[in-house]
C-alpha atoms as a PDB file:
ATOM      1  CA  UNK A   1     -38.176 -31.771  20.380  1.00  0.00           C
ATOM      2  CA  UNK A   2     -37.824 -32.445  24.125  1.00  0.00           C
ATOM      3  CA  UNK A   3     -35.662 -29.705  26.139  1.00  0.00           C
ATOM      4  CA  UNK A   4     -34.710 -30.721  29.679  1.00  0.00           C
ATOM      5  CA  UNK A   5     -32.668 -27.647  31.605  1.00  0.00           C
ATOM      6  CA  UNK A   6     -33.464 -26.175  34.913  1.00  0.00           C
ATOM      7  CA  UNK A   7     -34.449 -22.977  35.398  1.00  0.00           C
ATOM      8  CA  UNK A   8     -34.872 -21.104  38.533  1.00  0.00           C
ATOM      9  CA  UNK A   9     -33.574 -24.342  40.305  1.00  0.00           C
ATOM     10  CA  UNK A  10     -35.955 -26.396  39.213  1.00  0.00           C
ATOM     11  CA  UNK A  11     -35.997 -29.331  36.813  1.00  0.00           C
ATOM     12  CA  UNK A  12     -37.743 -28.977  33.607  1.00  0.00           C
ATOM     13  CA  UNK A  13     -38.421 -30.769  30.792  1.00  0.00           C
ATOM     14  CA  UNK A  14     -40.646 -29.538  27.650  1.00  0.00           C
ATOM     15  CA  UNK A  15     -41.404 -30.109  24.263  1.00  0.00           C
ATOM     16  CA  UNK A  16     -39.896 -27.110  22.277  1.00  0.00           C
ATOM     17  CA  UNK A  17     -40.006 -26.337  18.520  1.00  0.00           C
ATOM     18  CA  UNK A  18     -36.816 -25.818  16.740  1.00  0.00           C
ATOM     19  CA  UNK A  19     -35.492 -22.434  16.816  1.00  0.00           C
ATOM     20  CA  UNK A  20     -37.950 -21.307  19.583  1.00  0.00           C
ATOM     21  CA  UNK A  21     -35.841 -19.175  21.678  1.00  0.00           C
ATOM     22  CA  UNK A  22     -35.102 -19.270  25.039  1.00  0.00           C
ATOM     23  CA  UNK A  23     -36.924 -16.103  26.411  1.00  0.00           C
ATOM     24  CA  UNK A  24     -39.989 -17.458  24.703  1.00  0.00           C
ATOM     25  CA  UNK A  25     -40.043 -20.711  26.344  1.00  0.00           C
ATOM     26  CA  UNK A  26     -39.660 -19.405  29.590  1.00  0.00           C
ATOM     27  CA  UNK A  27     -42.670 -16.101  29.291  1.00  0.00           C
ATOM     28  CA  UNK A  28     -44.335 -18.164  26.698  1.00  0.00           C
ATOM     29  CA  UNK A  29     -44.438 -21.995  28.135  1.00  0.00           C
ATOM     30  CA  UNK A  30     -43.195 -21.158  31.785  1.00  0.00           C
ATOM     31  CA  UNK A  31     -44.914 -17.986  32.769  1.00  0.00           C
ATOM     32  CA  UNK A  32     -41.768 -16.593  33.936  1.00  0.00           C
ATOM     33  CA  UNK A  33     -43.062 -12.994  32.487  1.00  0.00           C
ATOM     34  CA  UNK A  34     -39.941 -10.552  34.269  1.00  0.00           C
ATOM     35  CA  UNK A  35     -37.768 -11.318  31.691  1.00  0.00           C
ATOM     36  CA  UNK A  36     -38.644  -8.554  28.812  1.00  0.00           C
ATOM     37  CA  UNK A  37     -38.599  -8.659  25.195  1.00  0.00           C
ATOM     38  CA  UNK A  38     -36.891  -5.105  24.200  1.00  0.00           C
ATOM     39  CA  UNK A  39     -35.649  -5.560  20.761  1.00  0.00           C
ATOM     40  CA  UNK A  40     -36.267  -9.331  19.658  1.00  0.00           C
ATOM     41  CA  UNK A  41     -32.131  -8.955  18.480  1.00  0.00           C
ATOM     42  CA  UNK A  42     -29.662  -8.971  20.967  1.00  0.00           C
ATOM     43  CA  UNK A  43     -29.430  -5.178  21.335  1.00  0.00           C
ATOM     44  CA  UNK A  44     -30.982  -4.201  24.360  1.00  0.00           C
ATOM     45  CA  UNK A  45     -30.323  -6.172  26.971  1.00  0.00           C
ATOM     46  CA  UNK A  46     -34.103  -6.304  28.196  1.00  0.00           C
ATOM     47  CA  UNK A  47     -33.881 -10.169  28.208  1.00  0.00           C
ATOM     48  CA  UNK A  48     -30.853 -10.850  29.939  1.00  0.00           C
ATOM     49  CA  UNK A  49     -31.038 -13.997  31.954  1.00  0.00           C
ATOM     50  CA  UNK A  50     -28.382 -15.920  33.448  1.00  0.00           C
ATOM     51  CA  UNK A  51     -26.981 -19.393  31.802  1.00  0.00           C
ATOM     52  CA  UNK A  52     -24.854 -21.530  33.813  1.00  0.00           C
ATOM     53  CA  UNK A  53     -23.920 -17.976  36.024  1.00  0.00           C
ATOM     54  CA  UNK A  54     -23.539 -15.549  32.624  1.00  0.00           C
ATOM     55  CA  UNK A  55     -25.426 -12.613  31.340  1.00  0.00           C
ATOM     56  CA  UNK A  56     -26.995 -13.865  28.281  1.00  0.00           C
ATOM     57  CA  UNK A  57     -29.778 -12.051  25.818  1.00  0.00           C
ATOM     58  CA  UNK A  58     -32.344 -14.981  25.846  1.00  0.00           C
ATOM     59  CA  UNK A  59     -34.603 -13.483  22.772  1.00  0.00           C
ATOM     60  CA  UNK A  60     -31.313 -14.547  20.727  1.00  0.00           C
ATOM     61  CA  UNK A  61     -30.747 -17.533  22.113  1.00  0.00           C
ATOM     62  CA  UNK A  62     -32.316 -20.949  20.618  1.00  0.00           C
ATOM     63  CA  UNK A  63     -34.314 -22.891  23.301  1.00  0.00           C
ATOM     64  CA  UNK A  64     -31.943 -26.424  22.133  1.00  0.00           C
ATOM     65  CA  UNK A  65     -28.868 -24.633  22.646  1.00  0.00           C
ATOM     66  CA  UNK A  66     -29.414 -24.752  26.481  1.00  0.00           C
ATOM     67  CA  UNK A  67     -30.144 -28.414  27.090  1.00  0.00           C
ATOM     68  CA  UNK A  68     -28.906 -28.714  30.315  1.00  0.00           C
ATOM     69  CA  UNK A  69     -27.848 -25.973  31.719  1.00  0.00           C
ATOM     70  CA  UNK A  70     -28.949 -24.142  34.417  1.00  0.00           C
ATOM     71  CA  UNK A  71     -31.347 -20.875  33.505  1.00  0.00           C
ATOM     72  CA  UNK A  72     -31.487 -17.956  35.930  1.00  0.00           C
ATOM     73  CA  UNK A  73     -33.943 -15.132  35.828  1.00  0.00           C
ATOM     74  CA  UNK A  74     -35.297 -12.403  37.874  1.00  0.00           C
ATOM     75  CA  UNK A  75     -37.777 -13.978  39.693  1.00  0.00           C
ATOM     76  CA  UNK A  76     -35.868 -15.840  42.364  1.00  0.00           C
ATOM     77  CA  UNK A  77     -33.792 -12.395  43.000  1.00  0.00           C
ATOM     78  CA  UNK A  78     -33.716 -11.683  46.263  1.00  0.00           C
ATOM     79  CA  UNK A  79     -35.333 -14.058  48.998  1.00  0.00           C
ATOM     80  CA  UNK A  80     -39.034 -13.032  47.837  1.00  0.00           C
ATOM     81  CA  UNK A  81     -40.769 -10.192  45.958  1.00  0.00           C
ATOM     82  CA  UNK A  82     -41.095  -8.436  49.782  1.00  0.00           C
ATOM     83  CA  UNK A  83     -37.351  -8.828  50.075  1.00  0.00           C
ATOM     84  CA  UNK A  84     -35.892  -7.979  47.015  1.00  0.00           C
ATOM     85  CA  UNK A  85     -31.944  -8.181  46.768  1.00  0.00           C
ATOM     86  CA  UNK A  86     -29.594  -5.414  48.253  1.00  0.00           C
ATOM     87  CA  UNK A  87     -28.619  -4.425  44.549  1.00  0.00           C
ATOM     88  CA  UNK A  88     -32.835  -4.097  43.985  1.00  0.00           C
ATOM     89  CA  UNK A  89     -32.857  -1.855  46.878  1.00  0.00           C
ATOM     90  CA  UNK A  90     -29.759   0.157  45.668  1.00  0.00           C
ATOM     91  CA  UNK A  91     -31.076   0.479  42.669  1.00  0.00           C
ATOM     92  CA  UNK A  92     -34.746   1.852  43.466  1.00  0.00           C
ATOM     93  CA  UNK A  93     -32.874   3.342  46.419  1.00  0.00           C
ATOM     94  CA  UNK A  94     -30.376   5.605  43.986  1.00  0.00           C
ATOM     95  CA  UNK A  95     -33.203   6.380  41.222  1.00  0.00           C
ATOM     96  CA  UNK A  96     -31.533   3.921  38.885  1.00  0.00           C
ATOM     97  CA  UNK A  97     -35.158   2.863  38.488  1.00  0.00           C
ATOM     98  CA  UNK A  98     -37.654   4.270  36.257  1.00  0.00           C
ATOM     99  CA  UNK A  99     -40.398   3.109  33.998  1.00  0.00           C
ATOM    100  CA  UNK A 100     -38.979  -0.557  35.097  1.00  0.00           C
ATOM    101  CA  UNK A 101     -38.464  -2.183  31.689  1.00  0.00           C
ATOM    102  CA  UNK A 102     -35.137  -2.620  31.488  1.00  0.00           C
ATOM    103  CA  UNK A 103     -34.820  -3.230  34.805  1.00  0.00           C
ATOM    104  CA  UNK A 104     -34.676  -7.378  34.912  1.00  0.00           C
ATOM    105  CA  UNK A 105     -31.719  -7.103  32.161  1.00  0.00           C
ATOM    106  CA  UNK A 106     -29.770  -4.739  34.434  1.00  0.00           C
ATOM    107  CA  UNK A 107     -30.277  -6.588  37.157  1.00  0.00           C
ATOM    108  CA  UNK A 108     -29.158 -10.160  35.828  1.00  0.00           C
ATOM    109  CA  UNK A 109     -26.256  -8.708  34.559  1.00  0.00           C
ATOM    110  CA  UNK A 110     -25.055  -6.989  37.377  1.00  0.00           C
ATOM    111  CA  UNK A 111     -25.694  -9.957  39.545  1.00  0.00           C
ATOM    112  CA  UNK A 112     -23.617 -11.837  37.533  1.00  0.00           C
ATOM    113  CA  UNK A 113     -20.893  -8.804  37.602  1.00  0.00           C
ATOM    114  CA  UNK A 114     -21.250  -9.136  41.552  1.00  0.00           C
ATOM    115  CA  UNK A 115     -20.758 -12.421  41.968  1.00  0.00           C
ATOM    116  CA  UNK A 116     -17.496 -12.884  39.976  1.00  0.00           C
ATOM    117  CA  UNK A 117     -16.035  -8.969  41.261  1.00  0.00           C
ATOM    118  CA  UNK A 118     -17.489  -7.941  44.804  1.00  0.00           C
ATOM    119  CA  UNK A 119     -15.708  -4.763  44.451  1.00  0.00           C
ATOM    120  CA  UNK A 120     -16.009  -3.637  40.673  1.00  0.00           C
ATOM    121  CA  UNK A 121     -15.107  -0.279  39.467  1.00  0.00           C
ATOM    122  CA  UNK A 122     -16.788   2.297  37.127  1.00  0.00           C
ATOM    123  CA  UNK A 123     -14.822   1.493  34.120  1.00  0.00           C
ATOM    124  CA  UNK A 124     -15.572  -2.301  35.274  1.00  0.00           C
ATOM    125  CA  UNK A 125     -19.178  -1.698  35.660  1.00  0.00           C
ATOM    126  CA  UNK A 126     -19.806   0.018  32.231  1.00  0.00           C
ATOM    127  CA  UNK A 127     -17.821  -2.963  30.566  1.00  0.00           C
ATOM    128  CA  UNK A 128     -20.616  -4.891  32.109  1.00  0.00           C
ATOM    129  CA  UNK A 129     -23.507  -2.894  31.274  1.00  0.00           C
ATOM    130  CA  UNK A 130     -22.469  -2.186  27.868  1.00  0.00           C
ATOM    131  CA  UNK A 131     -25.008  -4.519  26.213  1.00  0.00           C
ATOM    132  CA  UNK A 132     -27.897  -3.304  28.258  1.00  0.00           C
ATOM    133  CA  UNK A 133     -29.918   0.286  27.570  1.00  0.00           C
ATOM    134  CA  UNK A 134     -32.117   2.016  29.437  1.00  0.00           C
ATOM    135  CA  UNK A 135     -33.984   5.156  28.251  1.00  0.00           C
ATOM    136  CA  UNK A 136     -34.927   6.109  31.311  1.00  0.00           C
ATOM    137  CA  UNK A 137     -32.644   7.023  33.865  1.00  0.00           C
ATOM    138  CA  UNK A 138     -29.218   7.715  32.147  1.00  0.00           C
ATOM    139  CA  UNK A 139     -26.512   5.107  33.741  1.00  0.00           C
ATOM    140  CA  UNK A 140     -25.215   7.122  36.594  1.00  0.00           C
ATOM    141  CA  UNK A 141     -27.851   6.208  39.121  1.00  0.00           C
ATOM    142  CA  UNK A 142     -27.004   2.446  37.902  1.00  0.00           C
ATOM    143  CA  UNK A 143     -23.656   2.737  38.540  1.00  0.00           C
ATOM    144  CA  UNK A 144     -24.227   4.417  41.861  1.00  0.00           C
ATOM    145  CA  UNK A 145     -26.075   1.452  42.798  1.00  0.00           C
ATOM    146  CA  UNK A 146     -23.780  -1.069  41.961  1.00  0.00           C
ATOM    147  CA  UNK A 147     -21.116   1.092  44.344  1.00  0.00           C
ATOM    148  CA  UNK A 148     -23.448   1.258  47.181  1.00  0.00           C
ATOM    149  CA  UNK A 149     -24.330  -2.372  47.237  1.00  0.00           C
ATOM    150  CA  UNK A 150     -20.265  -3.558  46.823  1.00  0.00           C
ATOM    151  CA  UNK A 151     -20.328  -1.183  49.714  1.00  0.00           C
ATOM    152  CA  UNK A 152     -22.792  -3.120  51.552  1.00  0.00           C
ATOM    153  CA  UNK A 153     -20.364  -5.925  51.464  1.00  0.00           C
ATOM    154  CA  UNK A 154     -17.209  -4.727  52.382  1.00  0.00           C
END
């Protein structure tokens, strides 16, 4: 079946098997490899990309069930991969990076949390971050970063 949505801005339209899921079409067919595949169910938050400006787990979501919309991922973060955006610096700034894996998901989603709440608070920014995990680094160093960079904008 044919699938036209844009992603990253640009147009696209591909032939798509039914019940191919989104995060497969875009590492698989796209090359757009930053989004991760954690758990394959909707658990981990690894594959969060953004449809039509929300956090959503794209290894859940079928392919056909975004026709049309407008697909988001971590590649056109920041104005290049040597300018990455001020929550990317926060984060590596504050430790809330480690091994990296999870790191796409948490950074859709708190995009998305940034845009719609320039200010957040904890309590708002654990809401947020409550279907993403990371193994790594705890979620204190996350949450610092998301502080420092609604500092940033103050």
């Amino acid at each position: 079946m044919k699938l036209s949505l844009t992603v990253n801005g640009r147009q696209e339209s591909l032939d798509v098997e039914v019940g191919t899921s989104l995060l497969h079409v875009l590492r698989e067919q796209l090359g757009l490899t930053g989004t991760k595949e954690g758990c394959a169910e909707g658990e981990c938050g690894a594959c969060t990309v953004l449809r039509d400006g929300k956090p959503i787990d794209s290894c859940i979501m079928a392919a056909h069930a975004c026709e049309q919309s407008e697909i988001t991922t971590i590649e056109v973060i920041g104005d290049s991969p040597d300018h990455p955006s001020e929550l990317q610096n926060c984060l590596v700034e504050s430790g809330g990076i480690q091994c990296g894996f999870c790191t796409p998901g948490f950074v859709m989603v708190l995009t998305a949390l940034l845009k719609v709440n320039a200010a957040p608070t904890d309590a708002e920014i654990k809401h947020a971050l409550a279907g993403n995990i990371c193994r790594c680094t705890g979620y204190a160093q996350i949450i610092e970063a998301v502080i420092a960079t609604a500092k940033t904008h103050q």
